[in-house]
C-alpha atoms as a PDB file:
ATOM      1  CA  UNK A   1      16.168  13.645  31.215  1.00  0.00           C
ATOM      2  CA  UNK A   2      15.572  10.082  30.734  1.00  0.00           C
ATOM      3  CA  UNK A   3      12.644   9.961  33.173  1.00  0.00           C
ATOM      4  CA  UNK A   4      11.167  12.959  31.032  1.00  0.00           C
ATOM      5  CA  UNK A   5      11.803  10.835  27.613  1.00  0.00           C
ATOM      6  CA  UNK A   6      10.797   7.741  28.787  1.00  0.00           C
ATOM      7  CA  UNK A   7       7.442   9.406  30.153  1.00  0.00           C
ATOM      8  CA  UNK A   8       6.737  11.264  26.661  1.00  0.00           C
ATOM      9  CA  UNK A   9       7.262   7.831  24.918  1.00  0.00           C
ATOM     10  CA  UNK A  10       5.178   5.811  27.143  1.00  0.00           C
ATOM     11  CA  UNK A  11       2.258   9.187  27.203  1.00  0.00           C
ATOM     12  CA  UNK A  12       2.503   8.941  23.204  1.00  0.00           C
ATOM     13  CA  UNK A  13       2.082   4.937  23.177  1.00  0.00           C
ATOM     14  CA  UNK A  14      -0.840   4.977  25.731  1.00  0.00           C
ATOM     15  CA  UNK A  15      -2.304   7.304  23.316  1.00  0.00           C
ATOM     16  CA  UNK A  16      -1.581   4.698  20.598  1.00  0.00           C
ATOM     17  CA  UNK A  17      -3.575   2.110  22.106  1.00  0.00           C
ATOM     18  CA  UNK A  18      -7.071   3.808  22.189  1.00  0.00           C
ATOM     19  CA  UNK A  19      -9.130   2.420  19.345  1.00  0.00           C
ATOM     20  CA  UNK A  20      -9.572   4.689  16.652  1.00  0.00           C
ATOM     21  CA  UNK A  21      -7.125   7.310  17.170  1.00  0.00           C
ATOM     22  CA  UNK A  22      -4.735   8.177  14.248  1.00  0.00           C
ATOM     23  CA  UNK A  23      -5.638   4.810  12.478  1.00  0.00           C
ATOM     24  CA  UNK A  24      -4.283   2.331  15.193  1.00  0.00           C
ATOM     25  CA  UNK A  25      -5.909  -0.712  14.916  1.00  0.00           C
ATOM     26  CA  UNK A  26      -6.428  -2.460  18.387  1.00  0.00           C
ATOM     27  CA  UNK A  27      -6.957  -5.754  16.386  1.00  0.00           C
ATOM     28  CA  UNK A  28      -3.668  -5.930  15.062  1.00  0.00           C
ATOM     29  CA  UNK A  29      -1.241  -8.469  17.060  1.00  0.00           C
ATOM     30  CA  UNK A  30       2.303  -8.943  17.020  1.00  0.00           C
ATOM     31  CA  UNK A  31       4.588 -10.263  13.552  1.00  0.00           C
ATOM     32  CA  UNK A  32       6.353 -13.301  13.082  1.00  0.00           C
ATOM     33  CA  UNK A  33       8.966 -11.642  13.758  1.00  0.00           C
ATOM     34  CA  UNK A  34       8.125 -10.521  17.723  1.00  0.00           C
ATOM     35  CA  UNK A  35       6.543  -7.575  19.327  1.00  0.00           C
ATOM     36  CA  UNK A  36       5.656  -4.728  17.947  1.00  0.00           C
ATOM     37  CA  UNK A  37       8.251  -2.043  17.378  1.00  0.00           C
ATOM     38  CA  UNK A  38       7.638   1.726  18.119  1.00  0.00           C
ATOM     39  CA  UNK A  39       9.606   4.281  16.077  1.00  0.00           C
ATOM     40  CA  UNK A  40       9.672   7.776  17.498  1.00  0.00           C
ATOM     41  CA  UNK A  41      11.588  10.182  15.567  1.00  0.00           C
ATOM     42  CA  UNK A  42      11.828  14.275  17.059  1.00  0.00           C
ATOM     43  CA  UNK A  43      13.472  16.920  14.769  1.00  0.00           C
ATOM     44  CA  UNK A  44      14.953  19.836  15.641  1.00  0.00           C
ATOM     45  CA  UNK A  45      15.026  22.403  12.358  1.00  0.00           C
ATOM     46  CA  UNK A  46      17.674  24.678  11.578  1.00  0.00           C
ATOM     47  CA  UNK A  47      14.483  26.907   9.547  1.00  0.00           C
ATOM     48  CA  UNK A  48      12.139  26.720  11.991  1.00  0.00           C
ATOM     49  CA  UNK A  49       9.120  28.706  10.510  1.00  0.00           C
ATOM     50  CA  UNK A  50       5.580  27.235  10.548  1.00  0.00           C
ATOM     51  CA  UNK A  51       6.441  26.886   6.093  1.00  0.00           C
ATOM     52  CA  UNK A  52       9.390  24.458   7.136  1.00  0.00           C
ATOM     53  CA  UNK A  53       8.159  22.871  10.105  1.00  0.00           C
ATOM     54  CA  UNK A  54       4.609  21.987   7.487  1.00  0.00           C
ATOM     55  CA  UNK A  55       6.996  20.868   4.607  1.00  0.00           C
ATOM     56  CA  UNK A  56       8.882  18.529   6.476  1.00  0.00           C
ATOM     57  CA  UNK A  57       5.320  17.185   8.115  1.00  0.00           C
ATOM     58  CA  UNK A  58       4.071  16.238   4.712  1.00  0.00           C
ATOM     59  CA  UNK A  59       7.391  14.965   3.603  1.00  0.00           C
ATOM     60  CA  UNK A  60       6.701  12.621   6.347  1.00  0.00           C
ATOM     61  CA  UNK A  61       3.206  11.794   5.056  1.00  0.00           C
ATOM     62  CA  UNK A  62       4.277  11.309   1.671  1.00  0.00           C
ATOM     63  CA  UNK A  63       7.598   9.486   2.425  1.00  0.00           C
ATOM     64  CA  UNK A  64       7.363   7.912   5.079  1.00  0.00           C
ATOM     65  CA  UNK A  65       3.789   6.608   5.516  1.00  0.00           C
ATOM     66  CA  UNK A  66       1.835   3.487   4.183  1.00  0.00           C
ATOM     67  CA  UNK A  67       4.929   1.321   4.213  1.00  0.00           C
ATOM     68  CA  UNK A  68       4.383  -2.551   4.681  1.00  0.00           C
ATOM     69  CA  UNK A  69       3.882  -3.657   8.232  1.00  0.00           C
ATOM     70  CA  UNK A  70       2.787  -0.008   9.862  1.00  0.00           C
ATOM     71  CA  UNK A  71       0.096  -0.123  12.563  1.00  0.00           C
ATOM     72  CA  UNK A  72       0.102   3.835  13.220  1.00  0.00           C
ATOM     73  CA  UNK A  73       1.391   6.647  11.548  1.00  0.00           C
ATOM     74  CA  UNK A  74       1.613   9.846  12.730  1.00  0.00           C
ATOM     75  CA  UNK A  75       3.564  13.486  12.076  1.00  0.00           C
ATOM     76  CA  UNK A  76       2.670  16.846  13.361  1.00  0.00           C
ATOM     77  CA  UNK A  77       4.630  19.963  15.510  1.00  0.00           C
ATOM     78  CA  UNK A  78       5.514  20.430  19.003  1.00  0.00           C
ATOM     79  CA  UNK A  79       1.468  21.496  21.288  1.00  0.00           C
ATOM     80  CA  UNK A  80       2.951  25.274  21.989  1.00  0.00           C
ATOM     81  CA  UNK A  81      -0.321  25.601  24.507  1.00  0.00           C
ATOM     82  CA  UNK A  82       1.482  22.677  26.474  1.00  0.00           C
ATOM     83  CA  UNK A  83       3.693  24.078  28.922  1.00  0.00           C
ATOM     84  CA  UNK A  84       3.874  21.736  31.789  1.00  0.00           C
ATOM     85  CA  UNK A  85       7.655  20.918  33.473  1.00  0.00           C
ATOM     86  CA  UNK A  86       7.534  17.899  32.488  1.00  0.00           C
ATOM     87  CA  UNK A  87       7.225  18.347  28.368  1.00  0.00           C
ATOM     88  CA  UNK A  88      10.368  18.192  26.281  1.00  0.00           C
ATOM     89  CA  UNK A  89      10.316  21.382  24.172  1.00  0.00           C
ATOM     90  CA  UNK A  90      13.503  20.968  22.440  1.00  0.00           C
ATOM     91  CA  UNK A  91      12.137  20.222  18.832  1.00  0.00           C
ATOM     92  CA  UNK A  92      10.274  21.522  16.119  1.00  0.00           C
ATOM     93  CA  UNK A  93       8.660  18.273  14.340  1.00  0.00           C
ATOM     94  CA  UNK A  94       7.345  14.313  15.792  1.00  0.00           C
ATOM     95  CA  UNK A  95       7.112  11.725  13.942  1.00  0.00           C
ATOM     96  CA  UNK A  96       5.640   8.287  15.068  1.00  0.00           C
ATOM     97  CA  UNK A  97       5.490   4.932  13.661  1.00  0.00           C
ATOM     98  CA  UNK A  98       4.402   1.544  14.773  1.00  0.00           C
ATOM     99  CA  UNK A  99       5.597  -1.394  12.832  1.00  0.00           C
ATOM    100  CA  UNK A 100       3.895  -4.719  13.452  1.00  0.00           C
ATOM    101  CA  UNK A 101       7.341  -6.403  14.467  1.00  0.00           C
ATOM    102  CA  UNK A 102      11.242  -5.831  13.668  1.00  0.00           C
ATOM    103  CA  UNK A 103      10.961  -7.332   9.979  1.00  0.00           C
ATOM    104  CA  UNK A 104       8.842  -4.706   8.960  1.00  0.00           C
ATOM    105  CA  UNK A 105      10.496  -2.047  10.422  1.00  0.00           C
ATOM    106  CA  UNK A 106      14.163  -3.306   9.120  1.00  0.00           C
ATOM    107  CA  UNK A 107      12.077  -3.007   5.494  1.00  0.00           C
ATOM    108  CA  UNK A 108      11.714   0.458   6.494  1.00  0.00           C
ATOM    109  CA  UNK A 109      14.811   1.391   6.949  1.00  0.00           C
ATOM    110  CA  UNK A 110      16.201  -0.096   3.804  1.00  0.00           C
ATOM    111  CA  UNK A 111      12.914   1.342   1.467  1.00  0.00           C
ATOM    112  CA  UNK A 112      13.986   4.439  -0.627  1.00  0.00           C
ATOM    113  CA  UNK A 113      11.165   6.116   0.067  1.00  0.00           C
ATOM    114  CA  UNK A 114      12.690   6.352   3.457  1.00  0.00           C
ATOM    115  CA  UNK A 115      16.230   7.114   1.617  1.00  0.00           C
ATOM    116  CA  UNK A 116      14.792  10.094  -0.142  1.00  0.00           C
ATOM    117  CA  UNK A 117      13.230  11.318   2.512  1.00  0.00           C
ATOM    118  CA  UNK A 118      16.806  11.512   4.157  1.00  0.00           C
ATOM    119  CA  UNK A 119      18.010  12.829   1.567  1.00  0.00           C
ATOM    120  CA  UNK A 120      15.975  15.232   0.397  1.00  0.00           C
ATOM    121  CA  UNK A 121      15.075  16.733   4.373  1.00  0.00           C
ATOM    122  CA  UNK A 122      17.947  16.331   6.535  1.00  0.00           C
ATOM    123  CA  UNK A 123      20.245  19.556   5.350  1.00  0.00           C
ATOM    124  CA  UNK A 124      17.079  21.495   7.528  1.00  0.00           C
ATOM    125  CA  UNK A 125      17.875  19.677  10.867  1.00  0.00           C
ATOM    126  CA  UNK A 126      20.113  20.713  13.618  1.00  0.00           C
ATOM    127  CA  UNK A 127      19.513  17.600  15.860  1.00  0.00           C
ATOM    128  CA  UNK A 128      17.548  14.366  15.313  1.00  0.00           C
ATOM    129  CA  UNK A 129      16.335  12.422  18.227  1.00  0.00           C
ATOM    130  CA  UNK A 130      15.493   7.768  17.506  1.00  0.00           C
ATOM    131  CA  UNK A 131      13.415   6.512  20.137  1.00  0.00           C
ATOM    132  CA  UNK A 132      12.859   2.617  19.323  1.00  0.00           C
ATOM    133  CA  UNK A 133      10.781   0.714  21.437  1.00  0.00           C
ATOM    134  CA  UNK A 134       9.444  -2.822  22.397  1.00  0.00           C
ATOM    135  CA  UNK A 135       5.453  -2.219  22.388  1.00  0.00           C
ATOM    136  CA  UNK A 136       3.984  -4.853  24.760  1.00  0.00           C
ATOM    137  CA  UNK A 137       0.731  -6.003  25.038  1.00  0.00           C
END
């Protein structure tokens, strides 16, 4: 299982890295503060109708994007046309961040738009899956 993750994580950052997909922007370099930091978050819903699964989407959009420091944002639902052994089925909604080095993403952790979003979302999920990564160039 943590070949499978690992692979998903790396497949999602290579995706990352093309210029001009989902508002990366190749130019940007590492913070002060290091390397870049990659924040993968997967959600598994307790409601998992196409209403909950698109409220929780743009309750990442309007929570949890546009913060200080972010390189990419991204949140969508599980590709139900892919079906290959390898692809982790087991949630319902991805989210994906890339902070331009720890500081910034410490600053999101702390920001209450982030808190709210907590609050407001998290009696919905049954499991919730952190992926935090070094991204190096």
């Amino acid at each position: 299982m943590r070949k499978l993750t690992l692979l998903i994580v790396v497949l999602g950052l290579v995706a990352i890295g093309f210029a001009g997909l989902g508002g990366f922007h190749s130019s940007v370099q590492a913070g002060k503060d290091g390397p870049m930091i990659g924040h993968m978050v997967y959600f598994t819903l307790k409601d998992n109708s196409d209403a909950a699964k698109k409220k929780l989407v743009d309750a990442c959009k309007k929570h949890l994007s546009k913060h200080d420091g972010e390189v990419f944002f991204g949140a969508g639902t599980l590709a139900t046309e892919l079906k290959r052994e390898v692809n982790d089925r087991d949630w319902d909604v991805a989210l994906q961040i890339v902070f331009k080095d720890m500081t910034a993403q410490n600053k999101y952790q702390d920001h209450p738009r982030h808190k709210q979003f907590i609050e407001e979302n998290r009696d919905n999920w049954t499991k919730v899956r952190v992926f935090d990564s070094v991204i190096e160039k």
